[in-house]
PDB file of N, CA and C in Angstrom:
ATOM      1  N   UNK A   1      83.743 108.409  86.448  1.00  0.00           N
ATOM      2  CA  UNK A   1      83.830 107.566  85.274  1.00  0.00           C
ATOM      3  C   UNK A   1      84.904 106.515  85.496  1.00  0.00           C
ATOM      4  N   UNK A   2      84.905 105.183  85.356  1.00  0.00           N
ATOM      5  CA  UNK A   2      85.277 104.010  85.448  1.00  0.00           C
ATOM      6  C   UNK A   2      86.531 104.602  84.444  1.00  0.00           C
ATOM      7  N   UNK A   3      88.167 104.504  84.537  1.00  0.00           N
ATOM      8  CA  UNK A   3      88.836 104.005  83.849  1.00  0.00           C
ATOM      9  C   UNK A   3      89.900 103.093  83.274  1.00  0.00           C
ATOM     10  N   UNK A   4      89.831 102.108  84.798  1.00  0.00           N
ATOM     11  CA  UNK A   4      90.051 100.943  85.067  1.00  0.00           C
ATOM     12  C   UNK A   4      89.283  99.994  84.047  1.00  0.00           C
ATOM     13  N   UNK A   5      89.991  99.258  82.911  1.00  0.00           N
ATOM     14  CA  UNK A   5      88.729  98.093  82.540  1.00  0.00           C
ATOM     15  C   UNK A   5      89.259  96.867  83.623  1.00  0.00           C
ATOM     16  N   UNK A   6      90.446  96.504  83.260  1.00  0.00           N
ATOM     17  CA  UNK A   6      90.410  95.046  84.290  1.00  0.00           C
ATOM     18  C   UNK A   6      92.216  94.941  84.799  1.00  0.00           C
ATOM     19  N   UNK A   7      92.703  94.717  86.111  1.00  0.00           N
ATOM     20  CA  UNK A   7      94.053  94.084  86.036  1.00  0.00           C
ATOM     21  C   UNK A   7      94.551  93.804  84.882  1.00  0.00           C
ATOM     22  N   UNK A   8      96.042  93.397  85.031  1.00  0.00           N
ATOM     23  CA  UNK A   8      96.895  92.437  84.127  1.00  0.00           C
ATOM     24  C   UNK A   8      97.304  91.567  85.307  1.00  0.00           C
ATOM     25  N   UNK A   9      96.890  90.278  84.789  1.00  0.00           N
ATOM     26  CA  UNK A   9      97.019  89.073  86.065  1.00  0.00           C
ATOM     27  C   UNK A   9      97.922  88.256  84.560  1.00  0.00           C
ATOM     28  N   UNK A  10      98.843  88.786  84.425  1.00  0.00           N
ATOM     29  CA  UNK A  10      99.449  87.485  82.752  1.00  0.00           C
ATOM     30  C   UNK A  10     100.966  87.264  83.812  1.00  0.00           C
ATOM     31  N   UNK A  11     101.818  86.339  83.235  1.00  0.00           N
ATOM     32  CA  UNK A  11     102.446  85.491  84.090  1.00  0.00           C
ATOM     33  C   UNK A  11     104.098  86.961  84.000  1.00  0.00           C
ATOM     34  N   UNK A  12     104.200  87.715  82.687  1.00  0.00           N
ATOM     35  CA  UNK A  12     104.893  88.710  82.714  1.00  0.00           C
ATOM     36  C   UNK A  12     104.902  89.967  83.868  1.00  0.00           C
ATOM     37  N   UNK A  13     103.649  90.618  84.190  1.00  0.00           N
ATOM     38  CA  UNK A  13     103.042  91.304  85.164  1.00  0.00           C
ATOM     39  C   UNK A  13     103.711  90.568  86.619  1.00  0.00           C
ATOM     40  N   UNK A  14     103.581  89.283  86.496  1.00  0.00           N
ATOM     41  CA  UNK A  14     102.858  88.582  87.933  1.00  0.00           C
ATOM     42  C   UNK A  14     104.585  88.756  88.455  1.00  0.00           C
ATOM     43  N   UNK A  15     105.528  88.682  87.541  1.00  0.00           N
ATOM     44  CA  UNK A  15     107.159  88.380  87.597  1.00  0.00           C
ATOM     45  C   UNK A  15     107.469  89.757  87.984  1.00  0.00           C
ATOM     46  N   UNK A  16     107.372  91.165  86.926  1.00  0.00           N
ATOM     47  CA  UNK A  16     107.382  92.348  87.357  1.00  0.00           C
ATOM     48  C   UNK A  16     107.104  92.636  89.124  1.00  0.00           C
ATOM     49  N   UNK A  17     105.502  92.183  89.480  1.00  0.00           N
ATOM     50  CA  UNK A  17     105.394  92.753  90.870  1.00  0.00           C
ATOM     51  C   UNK A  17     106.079  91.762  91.774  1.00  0.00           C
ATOM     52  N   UNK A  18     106.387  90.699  91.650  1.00  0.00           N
ATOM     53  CA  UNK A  18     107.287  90.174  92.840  1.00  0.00           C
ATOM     54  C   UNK A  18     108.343  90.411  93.052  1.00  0.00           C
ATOM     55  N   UNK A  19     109.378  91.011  91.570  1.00  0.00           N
ATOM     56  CA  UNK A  19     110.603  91.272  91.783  1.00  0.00           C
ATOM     57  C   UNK A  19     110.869  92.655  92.206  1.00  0.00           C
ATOM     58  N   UNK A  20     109.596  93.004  92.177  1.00  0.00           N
ATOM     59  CA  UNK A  20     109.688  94.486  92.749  1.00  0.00           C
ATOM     60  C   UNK A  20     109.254  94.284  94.242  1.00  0.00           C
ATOM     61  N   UNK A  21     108.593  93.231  94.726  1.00  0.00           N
ATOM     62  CA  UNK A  21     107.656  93.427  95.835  1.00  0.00           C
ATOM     63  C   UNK A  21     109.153  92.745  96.779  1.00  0.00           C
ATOM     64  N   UNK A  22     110.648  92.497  96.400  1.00  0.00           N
ATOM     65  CA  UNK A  22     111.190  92.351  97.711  1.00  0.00           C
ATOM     66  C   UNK A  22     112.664  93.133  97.704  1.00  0.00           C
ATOM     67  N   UNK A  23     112.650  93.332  99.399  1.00  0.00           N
ATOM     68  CA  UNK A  23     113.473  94.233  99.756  1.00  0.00           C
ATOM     69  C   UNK A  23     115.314  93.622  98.841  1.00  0.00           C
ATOM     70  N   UNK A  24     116.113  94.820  98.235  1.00  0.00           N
ATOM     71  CA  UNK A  24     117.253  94.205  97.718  1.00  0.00           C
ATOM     72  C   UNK A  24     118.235  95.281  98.711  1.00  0.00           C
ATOM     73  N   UNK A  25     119.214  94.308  98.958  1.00  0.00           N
ATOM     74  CA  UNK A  25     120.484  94.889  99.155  1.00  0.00           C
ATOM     75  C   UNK A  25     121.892  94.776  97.978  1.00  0.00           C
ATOM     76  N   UNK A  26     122.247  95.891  97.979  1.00  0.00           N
ATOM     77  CA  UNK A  26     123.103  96.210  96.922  1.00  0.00           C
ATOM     78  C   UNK A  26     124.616  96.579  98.041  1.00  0.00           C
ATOM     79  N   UNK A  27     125.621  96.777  97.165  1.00  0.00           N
ATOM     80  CA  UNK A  27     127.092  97.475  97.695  1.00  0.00           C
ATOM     81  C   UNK A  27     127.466  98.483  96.544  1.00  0.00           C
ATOM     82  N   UNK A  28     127.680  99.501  97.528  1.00  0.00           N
ATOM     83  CA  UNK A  28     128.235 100.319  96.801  1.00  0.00           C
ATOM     84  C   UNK A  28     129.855 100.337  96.219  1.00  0.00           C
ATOM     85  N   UNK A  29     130.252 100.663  95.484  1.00  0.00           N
ATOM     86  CA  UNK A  29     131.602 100.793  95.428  1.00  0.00           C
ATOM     87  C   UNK A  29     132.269 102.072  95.795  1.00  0.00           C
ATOM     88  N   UNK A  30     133.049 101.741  96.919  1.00  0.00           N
ATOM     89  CA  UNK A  30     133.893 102.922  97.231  1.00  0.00           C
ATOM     90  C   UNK A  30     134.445 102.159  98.321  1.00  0.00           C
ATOM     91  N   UNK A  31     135.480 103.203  98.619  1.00  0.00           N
ATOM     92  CA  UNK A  31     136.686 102.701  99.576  1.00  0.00           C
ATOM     93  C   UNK A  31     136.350 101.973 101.094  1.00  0.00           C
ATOM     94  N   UNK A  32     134.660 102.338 101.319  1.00  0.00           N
ATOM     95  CA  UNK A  32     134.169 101.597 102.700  1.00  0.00           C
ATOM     96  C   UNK A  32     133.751 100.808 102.194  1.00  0.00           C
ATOM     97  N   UNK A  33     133.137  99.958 101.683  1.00  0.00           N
ATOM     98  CA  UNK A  33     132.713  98.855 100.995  1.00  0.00           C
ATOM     99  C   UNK A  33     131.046  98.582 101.776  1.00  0.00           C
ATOM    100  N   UNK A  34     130.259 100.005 101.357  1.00  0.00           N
ATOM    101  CA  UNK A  34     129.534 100.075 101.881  1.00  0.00           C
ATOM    102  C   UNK A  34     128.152  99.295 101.267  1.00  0.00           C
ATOM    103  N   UNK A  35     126.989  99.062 102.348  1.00  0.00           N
ATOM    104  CA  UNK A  35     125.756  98.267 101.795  1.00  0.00           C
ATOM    105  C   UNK A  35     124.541  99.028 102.118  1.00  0.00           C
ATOM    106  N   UNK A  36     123.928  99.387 101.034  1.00  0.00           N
ATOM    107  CA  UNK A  36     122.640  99.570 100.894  1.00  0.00           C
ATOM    108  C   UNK A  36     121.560  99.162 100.469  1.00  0.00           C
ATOM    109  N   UNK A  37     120.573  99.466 101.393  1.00  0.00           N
ATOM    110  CA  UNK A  37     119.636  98.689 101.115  1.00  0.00           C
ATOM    111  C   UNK A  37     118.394  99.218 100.438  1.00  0.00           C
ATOM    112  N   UNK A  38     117.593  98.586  99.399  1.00  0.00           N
ATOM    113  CA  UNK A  38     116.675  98.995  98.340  1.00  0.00           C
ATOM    114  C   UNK A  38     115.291  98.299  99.012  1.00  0.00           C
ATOM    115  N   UNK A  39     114.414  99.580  99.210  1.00  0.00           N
ATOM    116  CA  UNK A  39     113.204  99.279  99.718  1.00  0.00           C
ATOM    117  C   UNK A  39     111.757  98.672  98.708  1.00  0.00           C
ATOM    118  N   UNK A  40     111.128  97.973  99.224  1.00  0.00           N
ATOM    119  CA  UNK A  40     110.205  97.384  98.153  1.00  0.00           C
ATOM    120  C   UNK A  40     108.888  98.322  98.113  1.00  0.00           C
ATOM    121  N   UNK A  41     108.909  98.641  96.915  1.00  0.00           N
ATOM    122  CA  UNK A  41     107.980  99.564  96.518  1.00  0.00           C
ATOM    123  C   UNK A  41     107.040  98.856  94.906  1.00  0.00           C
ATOM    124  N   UNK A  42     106.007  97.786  95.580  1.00  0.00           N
ATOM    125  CA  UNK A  42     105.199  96.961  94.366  1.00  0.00           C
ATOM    126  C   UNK A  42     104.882  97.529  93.773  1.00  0.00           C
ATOM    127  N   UNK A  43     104.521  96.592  92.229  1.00  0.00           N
ATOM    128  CA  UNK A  43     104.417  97.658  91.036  1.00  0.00           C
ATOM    129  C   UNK A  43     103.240  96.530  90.212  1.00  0.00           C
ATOM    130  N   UNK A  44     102.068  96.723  90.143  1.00  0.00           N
ATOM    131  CA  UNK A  44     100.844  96.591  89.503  1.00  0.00           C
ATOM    132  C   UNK A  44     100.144  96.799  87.898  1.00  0.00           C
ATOM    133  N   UNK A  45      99.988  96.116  87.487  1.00  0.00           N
ATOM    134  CA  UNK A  45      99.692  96.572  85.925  1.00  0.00           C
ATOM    135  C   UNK A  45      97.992  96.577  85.976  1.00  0.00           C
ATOM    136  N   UNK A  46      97.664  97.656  85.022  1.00  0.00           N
ATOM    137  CA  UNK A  46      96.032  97.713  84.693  1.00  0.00           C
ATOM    138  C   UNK A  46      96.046  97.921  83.387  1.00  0.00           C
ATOM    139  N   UNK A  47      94.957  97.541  82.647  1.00  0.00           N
ATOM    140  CA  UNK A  47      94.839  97.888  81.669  1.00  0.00           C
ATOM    141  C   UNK A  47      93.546  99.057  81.159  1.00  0.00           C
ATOM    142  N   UNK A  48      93.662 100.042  80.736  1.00  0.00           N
ATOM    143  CA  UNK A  48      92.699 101.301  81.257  1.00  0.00           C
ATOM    144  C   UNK A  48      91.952 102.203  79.904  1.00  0.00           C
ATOM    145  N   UNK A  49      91.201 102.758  80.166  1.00  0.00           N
ATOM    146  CA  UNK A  49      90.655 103.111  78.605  1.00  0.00           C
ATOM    147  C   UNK A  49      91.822 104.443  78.174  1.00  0.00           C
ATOM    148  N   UNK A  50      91.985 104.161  77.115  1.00  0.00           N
ATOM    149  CA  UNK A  50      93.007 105.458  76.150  1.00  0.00           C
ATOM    150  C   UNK A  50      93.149 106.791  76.518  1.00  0.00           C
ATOM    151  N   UNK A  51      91.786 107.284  77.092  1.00  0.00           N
ATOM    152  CA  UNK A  51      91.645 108.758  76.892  1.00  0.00           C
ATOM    153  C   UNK A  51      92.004 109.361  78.687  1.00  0.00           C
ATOM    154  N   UNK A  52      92.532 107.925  79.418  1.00  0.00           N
ATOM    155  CA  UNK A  52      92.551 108.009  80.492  1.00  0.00           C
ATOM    156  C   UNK A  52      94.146 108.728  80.943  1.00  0.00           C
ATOM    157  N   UNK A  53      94.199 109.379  81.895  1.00  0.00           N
ATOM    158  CA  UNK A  53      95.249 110.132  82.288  1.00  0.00           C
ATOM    159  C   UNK A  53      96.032 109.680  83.452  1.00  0.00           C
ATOM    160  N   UNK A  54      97.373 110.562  84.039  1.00  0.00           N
ATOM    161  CA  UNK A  54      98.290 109.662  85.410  1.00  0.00           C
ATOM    162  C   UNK A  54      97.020 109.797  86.550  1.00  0.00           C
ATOM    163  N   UNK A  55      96.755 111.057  86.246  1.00  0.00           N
ATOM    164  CA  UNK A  55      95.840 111.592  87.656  1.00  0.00           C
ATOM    165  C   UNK A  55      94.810 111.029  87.868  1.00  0.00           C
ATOM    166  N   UNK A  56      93.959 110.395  87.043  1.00  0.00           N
ATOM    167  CA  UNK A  56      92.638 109.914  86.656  1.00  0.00           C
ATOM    168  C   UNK A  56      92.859 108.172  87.203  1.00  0.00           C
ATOM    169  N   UNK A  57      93.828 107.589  86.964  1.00  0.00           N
ATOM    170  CA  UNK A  57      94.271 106.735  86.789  1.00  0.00           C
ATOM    171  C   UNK A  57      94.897 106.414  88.620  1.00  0.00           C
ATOM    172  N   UNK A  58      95.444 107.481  88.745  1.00  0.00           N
ATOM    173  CA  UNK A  58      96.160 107.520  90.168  1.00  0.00           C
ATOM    174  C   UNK A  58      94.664 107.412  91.202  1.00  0.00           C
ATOM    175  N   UNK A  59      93.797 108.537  90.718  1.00  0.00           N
ATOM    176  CA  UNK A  59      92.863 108.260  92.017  1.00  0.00           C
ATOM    177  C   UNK A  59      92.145 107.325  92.079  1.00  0.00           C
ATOM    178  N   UNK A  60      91.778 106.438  91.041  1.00  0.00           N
ATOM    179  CA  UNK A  60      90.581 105.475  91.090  1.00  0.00           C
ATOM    180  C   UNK A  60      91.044 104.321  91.664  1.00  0.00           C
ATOM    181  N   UNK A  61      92.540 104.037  91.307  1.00  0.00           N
ATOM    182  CA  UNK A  61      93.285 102.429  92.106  1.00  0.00           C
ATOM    183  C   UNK A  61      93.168 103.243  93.586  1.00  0.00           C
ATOM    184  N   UNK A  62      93.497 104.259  94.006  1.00  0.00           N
ATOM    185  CA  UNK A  62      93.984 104.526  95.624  1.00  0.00           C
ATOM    186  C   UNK A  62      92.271 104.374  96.314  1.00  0.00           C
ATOM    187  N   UNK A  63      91.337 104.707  95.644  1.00  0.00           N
ATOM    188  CA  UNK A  63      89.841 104.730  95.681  1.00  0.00           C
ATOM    189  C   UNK A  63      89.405 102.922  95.713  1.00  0.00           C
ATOM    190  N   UNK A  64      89.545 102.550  94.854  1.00  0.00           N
ATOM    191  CA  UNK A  64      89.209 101.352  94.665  1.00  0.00           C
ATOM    192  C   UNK A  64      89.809 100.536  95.460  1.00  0.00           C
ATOM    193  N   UNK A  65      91.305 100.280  95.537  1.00  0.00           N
ATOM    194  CA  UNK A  65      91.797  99.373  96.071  1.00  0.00           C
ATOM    195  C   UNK A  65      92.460  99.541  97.780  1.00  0.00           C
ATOM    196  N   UNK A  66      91.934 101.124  98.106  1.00  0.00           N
ATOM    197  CA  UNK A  66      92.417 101.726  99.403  1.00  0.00           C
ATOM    198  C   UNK A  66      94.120 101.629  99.710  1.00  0.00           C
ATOM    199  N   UNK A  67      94.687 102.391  98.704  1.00  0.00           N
ATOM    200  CA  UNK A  67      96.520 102.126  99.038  1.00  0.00           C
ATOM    201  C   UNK A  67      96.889 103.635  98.621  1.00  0.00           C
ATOM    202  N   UNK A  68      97.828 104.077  98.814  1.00  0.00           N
ATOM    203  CA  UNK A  68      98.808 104.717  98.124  1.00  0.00           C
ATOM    204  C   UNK A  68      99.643 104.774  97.180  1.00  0.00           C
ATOM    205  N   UNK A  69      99.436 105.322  95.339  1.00  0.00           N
ATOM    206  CA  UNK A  69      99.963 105.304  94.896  1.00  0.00           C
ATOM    207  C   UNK A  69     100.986 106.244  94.417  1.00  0.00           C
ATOM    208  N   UNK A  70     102.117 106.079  94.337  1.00  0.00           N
ATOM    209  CA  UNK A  70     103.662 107.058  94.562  1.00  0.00           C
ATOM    210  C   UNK A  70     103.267 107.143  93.059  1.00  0.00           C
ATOM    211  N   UNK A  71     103.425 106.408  92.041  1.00  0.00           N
ATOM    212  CA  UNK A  71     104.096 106.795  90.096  1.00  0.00           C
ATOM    213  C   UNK A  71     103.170 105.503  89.715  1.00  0.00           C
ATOM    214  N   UNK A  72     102.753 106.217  88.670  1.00  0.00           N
ATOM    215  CA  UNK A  72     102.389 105.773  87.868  1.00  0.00           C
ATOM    216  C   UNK A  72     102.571 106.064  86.315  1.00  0.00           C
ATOM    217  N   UNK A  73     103.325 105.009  85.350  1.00  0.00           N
ATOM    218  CA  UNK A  73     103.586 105.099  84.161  1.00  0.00           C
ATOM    219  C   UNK A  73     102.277 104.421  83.180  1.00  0.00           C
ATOM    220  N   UNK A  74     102.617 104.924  82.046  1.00  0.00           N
ATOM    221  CA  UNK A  74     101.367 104.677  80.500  1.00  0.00           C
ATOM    222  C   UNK A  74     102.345 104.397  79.931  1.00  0.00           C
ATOM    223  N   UNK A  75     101.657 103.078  79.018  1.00  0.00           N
ATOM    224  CA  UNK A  75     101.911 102.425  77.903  1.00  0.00           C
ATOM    225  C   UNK A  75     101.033 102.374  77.039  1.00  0.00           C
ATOM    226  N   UNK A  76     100.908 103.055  75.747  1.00  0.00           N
ATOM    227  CA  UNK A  76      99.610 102.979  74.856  1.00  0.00           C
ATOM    228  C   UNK A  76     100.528 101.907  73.457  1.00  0.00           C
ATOM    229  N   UNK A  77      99.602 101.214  72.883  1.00  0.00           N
ATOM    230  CA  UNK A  77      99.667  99.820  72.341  1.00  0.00           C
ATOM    231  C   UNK A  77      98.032 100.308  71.442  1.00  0.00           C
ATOM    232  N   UNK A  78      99.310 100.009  69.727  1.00  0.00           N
ATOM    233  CA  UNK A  78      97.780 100.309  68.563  1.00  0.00           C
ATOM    234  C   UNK A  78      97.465  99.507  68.297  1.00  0.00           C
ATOM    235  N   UNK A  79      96.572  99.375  67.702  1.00  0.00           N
ATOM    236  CA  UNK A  79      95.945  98.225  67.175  1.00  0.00           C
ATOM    237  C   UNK A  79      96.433  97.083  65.860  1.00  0.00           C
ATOM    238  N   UNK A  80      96.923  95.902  66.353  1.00  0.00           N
ATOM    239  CA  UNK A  80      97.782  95.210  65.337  1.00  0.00           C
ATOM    240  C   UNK A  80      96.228  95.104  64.374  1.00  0.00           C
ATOM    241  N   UNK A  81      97.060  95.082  62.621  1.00  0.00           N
ATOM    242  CA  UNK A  81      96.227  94.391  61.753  1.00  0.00           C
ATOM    243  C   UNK A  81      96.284  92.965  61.697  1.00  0.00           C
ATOM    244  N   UNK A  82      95.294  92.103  61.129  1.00  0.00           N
ATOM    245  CA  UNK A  82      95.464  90.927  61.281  1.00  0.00           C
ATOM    246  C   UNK A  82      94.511  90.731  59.873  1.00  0.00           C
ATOM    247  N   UNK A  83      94.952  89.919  59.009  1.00  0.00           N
ATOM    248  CA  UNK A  83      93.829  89.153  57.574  1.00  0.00           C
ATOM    249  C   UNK A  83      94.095  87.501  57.992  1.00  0.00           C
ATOM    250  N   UNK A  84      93.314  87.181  57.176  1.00  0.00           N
ATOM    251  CA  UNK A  84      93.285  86.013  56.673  1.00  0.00           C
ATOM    252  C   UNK A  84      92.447  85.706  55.510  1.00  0.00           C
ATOM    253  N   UNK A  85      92.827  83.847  55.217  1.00  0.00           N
ATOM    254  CA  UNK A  85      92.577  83.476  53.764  1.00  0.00           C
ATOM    255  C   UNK A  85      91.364  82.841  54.591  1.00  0.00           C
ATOM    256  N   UNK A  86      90.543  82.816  53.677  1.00  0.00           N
ATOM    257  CA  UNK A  86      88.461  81.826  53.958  1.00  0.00           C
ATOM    258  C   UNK A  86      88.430  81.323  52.676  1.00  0.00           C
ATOM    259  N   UNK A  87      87.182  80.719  52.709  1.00  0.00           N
ATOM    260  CA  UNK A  87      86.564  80.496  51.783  1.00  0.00           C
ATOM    261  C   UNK A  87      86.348  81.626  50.465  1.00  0.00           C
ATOM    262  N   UNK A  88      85.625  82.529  51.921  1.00  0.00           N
ATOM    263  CA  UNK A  88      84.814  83.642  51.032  1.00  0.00           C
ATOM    264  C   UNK A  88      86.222  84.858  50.412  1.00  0.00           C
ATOM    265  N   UNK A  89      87.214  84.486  50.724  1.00  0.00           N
ATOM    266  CA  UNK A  89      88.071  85.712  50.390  1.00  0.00           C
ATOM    267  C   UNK A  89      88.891  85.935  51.030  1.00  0.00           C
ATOM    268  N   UNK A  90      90.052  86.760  50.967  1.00  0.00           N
ATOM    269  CA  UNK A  90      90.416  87.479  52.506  1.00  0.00           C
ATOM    270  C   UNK A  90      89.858  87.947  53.179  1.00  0.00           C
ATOM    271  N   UNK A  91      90.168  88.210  54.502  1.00  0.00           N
ATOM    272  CA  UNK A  91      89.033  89.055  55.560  1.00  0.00           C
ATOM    273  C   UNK A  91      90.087  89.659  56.057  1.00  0.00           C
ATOM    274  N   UNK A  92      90.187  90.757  56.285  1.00  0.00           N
ATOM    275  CA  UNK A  92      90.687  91.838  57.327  1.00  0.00           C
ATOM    276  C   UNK A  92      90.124  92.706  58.192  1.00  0.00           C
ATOM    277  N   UNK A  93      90.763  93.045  59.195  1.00  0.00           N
ATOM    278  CA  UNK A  93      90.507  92.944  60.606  1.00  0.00           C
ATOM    279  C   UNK A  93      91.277  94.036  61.089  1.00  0.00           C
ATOM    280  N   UNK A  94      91.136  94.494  62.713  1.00  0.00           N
ATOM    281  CA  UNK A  94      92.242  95.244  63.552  1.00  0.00           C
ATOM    282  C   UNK A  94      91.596  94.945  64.523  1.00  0.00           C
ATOM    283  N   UNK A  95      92.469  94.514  65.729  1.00  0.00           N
ATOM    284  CA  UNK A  95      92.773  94.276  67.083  1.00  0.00           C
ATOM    285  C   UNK A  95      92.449  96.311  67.690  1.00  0.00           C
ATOM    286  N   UNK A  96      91.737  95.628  68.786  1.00  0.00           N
ATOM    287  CA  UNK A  96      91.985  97.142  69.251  1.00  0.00           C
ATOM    288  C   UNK A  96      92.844  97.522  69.934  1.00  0.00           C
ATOM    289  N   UNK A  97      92.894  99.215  70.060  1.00  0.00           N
ATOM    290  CA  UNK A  97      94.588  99.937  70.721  1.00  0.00           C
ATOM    291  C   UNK A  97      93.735  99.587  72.230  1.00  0.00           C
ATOM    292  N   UNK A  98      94.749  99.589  72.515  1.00  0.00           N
ATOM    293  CA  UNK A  98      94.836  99.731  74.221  1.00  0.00           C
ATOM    294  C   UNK A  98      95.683 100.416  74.789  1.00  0.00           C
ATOM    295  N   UNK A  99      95.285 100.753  76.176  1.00  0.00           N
ATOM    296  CA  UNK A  99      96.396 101.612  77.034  1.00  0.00           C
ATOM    297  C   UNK A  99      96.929 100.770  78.462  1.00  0.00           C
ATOM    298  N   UNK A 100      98.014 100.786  78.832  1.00  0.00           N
ATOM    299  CA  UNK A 100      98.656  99.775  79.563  1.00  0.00           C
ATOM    300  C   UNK A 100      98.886 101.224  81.119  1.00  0.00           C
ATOM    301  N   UNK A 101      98.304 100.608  81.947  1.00  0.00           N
ATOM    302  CA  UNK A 101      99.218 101.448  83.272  1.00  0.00           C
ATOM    303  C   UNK A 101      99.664 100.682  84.134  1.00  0.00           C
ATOM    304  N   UNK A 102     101.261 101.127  84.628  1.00  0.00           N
ATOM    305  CA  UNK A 102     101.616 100.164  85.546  1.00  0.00           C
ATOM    306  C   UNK A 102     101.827 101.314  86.899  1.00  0.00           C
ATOM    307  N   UNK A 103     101.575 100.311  88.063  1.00  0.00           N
ATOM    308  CA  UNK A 103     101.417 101.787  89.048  1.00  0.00           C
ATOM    309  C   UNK A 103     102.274 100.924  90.301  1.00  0.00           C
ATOM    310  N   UNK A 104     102.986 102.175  90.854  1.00  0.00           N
ATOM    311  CA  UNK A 104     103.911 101.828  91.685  1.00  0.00           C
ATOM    312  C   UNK A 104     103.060 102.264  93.310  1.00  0.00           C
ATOM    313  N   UNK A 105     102.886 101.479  94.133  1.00  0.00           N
ATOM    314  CA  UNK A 105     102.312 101.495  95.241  1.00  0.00           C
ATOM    315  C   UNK A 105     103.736 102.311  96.665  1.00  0.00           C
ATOM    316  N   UNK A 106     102.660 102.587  97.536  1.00  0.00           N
ATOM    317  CA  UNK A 106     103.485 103.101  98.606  1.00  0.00           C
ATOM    318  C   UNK A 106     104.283 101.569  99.271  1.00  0.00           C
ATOM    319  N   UNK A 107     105.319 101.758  99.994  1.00  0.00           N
ATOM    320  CA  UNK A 107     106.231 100.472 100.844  1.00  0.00           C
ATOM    321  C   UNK A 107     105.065 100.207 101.882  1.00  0.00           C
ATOM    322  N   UNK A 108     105.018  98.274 101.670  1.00  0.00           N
ATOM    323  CA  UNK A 108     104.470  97.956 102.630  1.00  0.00           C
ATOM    324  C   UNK A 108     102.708  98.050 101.951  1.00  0.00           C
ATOM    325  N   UNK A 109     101.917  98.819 101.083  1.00  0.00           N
ATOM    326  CA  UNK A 109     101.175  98.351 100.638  1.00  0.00           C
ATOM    327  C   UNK A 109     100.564  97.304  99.426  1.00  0.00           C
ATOM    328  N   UNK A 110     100.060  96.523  99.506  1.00  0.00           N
ATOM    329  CA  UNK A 110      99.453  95.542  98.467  1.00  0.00           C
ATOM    330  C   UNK A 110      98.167  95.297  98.003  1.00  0.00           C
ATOM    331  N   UNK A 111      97.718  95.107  96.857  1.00  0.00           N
ATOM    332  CA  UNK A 111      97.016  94.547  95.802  1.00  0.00           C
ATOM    333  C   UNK A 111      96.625  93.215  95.476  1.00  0.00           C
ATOM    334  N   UNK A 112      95.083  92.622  96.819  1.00  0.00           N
ATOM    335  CA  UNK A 112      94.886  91.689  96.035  1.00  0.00           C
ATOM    336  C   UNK A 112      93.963  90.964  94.965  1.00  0.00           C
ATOM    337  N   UNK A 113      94.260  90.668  94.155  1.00  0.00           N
ATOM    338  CA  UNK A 113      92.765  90.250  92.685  1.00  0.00           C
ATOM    339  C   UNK A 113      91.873  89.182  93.015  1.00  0.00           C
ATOM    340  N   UNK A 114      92.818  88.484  93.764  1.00  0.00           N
ATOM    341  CA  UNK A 114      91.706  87.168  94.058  1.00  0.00           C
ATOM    342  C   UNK A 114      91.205  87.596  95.203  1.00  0.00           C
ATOM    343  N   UNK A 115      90.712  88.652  96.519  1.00  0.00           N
ATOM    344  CA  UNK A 115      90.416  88.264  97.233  1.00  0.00           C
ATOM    345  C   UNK A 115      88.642  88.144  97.267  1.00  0.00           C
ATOM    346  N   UNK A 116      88.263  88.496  96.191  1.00  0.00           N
ATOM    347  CA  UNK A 116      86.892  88.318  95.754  1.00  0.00           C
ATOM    348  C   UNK A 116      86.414  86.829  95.265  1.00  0.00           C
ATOM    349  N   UNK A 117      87.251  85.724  94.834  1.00  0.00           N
ATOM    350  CA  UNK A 117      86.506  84.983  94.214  1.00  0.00           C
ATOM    351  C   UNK A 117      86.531  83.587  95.562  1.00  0.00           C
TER     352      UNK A 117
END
């Protein structure tokens, strides 16, 4: 069962995986004034049906997109109300809930969306 509906390709996402996708060096504080270095481990957003799980979720990107995924976190998001004024009256409405997964890939693997079009 499909529980992938589509990427998040939005310009927030796109900032997330690059600042994750490069290697950082940091210093520690202590008396050697030592430097370590932080390995790049990209981080991908999908947006996925509700009833969908880490595990469910974990195998279909490593399936689909052939990578290794280390973590994967859920974000579930309800459904905003929304009215308005018409002619005919108010009208009210609800946006639907959605579920947000962002998934952290193995070092050294990548995710690409466009290489289809």
């Amino acid at each position: 069962m499909a529980f992938i509906i589509k990427p998040l390709v939005t310009e927030k996402m796109t900032n997330i995986t690059e600042k994750s996708s490069v290697d950082r060096t940091y210093r520690v504080k202590s008396k050697k004034g030592e430097e370590r270095t932080k390995k790049a481990t990209p981080k991908y957003g999908f947006i996925v049906k509700p009833e969908a799980n880490k595990l469910e979720i974990k195998s279909e990107v490593e399936a689909t997109y052939n990578v290794t995924v280390i973590n994967v976190n859920t974000l579930r998001y309800a459904g905003k109300r929304s009215s308005r004024y018409t002619r005919a009256g108010l009208v009210k409405g609800q946006k639907n809930a959605f579920k947000k997964a962002i998934v952290t890939l193995k070092e050294g693997d990548t995710i690409d969306f466009y290489s289809n079009i």
